[in-house]
C-alpha atoms as a PDB file:
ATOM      1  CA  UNK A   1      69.845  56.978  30.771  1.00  0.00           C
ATOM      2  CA  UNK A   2      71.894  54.569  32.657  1.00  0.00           C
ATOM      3  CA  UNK A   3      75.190  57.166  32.731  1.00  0.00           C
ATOM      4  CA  UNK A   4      72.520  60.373  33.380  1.00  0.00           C
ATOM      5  CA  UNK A   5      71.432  57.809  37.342  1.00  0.00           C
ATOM      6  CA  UNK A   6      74.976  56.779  37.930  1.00  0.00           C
ATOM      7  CA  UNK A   7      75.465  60.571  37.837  1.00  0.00           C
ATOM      8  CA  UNK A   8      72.707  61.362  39.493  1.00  0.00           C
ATOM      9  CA  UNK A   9      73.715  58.547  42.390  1.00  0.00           C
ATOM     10  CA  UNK A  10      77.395  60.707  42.282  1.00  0.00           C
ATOM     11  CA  UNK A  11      75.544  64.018  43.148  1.00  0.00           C
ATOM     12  CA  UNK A  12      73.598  62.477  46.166  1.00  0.00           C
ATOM     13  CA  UNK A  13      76.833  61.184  47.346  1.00  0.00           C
ATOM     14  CA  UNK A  14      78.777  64.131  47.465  1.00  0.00           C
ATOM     15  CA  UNK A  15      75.313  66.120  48.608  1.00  0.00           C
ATOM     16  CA  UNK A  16      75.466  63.843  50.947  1.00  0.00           C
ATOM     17  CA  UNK A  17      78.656  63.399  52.913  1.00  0.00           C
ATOM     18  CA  UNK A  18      78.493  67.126  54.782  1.00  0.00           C
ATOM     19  CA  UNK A  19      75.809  65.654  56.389  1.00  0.00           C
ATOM     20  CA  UNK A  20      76.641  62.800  57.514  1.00  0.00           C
ATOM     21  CA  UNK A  21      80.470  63.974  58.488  1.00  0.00           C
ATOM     22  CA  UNK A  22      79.385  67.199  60.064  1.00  0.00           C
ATOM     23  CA  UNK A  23      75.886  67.662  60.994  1.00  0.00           C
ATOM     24  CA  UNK A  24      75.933  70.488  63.742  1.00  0.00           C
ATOM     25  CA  UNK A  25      77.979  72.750  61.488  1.00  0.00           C
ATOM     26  CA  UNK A  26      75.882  71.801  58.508  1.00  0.00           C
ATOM     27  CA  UNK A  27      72.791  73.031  60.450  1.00  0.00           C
ATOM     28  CA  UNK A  28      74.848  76.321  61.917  1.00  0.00           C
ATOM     29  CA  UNK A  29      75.691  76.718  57.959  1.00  0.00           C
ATOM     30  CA  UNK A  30      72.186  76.209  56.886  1.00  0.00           C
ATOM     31  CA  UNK A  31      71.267  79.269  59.481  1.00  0.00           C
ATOM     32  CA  UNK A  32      73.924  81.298  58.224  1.00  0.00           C
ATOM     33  CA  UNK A  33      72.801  81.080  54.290  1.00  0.00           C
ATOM     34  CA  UNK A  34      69.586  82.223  54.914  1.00  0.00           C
ATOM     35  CA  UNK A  35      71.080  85.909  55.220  1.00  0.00           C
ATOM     36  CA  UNK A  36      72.830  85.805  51.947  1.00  0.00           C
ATOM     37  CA  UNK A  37      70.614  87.846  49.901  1.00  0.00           C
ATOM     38  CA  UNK A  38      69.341  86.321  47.012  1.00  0.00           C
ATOM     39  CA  UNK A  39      70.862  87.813  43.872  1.00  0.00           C
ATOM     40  CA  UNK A  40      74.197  86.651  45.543  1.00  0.00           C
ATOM     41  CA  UNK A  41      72.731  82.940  45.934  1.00  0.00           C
ATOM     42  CA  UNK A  42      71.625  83.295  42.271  1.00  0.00           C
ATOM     43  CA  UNK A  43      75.091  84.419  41.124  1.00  0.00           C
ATOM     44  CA  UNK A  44      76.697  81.463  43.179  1.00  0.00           C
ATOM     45  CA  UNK A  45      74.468  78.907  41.605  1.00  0.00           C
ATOM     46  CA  UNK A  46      74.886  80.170  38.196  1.00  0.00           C
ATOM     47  CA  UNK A  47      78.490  80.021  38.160  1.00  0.00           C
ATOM     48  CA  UNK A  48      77.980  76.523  39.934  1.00  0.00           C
ATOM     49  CA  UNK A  49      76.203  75.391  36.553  1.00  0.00           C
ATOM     50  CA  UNK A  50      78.468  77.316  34.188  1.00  0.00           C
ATOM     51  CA  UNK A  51      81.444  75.212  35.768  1.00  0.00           C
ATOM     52  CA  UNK A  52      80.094  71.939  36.137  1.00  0.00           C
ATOM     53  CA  UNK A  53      78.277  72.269  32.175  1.00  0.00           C
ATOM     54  CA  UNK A  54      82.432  73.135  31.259  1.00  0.00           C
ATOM     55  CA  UNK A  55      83.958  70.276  33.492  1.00  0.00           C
ATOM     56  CA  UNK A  56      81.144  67.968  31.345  1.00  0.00           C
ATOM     57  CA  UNK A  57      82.254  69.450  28.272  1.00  0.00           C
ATOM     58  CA  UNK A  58      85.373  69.093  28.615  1.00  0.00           C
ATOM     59  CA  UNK A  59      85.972  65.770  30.205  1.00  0.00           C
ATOM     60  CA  UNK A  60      83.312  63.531  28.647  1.00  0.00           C
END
């Protein structure tokens, strides 16, 4: 449990630091996502997963 909230504190981080380094193209990026059509979004996060479940795998 403790290793699965130091990970979780990583993922904030990282979520985090577009936002605080860049937060009128982060907004001009959230506009522009919203046109993506979804299926494409879906793909994206899939493949997201799939490589982050491999770089687990493969480096724990």
């Amino acid at each position: 449990m403790k290793l699965l909230l130091c990970l979780l504190g990583l993922v904030l981080i990282v979520e985090g630091l577009p936002y605080l380094a860049f937060p009128d193209k982060m907004k001009r990026w959230l506009q522009q996502i919203q046109q993506v059509p979804d299926n494409q979004l879906r793909l994206v996060g899939f493949l997201a997963m799939c490589l982050g479940l491999l770089l687990t795998y493969l480096f724990r």
